[in-house]
Protein backbone atom coordinates (compact mmCIF):
# COMPACT_ATOMS: atom_id res chain seq x y z
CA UNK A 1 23.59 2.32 -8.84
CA UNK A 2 20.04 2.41 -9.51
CA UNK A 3 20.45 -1.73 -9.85
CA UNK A 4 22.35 -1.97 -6.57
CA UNK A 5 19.24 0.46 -4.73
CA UNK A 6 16.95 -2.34 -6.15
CA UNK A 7 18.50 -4.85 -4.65
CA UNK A 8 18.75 -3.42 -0.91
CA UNK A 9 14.77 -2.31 -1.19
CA UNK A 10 13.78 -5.53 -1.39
CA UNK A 11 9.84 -5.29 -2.23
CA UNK A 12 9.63 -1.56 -2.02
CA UNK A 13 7.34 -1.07 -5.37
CA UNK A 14 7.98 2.41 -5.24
CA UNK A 15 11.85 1.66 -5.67
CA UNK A 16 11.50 -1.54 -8.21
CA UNK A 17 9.32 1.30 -10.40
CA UNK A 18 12.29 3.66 -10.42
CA UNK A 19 14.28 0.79 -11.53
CA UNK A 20 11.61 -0.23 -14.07
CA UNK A 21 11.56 3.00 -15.25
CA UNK A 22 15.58 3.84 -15.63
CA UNK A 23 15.49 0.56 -17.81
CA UNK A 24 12.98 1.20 -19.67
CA UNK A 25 14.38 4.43 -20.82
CA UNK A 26 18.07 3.23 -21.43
CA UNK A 27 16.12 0.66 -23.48
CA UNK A 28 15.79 -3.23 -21.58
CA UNK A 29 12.43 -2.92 -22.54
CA UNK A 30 11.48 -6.90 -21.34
CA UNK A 31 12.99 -6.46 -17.75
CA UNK A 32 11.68 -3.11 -17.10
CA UNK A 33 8.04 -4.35 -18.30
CA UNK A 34 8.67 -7.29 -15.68
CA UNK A 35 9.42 -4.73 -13.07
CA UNK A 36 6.45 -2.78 -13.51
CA UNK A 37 4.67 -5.56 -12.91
CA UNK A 38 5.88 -6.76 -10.09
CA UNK A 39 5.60 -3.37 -8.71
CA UNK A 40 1.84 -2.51 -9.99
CA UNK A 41 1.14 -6.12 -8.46
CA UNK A 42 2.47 -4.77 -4.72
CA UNK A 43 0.97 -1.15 -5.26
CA UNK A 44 -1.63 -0.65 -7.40
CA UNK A 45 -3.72 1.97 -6.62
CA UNK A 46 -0.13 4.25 -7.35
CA UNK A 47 -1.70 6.11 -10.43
CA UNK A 48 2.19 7.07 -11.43
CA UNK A 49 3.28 3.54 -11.48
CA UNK A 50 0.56 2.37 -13.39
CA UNK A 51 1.49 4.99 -16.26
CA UNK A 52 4.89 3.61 -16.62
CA UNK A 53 3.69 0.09 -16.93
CA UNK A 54 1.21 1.26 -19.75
CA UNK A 55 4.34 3.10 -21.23
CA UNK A 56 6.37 -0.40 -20.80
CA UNK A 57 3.45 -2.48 -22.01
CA UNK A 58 3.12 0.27 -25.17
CA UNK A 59 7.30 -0.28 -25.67
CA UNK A 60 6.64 -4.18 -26.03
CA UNK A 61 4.20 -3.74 -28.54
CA UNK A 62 1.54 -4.94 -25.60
CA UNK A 63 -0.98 -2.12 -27.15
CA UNK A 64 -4.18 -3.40 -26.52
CA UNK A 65 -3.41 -4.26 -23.02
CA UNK A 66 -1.61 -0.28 -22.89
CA UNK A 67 -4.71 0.96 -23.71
CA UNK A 68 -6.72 -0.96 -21.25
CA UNK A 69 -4.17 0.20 -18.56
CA UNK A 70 -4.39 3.40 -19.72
CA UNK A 71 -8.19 3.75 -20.17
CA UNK A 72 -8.44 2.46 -16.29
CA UNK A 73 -6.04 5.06 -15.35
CA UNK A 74 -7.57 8.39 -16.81
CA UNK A 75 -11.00 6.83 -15.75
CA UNK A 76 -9.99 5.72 -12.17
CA UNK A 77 -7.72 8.63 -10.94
CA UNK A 78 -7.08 12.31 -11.58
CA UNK A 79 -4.35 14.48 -10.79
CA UNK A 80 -1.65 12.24 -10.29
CA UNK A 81 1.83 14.03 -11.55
CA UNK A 82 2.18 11.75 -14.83
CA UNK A 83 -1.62 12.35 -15.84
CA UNK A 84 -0.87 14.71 -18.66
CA UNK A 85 1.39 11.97 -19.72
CA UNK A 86 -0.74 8.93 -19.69
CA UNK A 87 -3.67 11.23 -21.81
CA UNK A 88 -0.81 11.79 -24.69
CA UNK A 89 0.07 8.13 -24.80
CA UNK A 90 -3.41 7.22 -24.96
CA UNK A 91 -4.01 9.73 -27.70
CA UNK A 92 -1.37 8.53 -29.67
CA UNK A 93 -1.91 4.70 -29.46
CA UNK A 94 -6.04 4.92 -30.03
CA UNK A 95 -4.78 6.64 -33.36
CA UNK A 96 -2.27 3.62 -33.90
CA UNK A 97 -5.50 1.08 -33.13
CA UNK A 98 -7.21 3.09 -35.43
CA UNK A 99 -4.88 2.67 -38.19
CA UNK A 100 -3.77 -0.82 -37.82
């Protein structure tokens, strides 16, 4: 279903994040992080769909460039709905940097 709504929106990044998203969490990590992308690249001042790309770019082993995303995000924008989110992801991958 969610594949199909992809498909009739077209360019709508708000709908090829949802689809990026559902992927990501039933585990096509690749496609979703191509998604998220694509829909960052058509909307990105959404703080929300910036998140899940740092999530997808974390889930490809893409840390560095996670943390950048991330470190943008809580700098840029506050009190966007997946804020508390995006400051536990970044918590947990500076202490993965820090280790590695």
């Amino acid at each position: 279903m969610a594949k199909k709504s992809n498909e009739l929106a077209g360019d709508r990044p708000e709908v090829i994040d949802t689809y990026g998203w559902i992927l990501l969490h039933n585990g096509d990590k690749k496609k979703a992080l191509t998604l998220l992308q694509d829909s960052v690249s058509k909307a990105p001042e959404n703080p929300d769909i910036r998140y899940h790309l740092a999530q997808a770019m974390y889930d490809n082993g893409k840390y560095q460039q996670s943390k950048k995303e991330l470190d943008r995000l809580l700098r840029d924008y506050s009190g966007f709905s997946e804020q508390a989110a995006a400051a536990k992801l970044l918590t947990k991958l500076s202490a993965q940097l820090e280790i590695n």
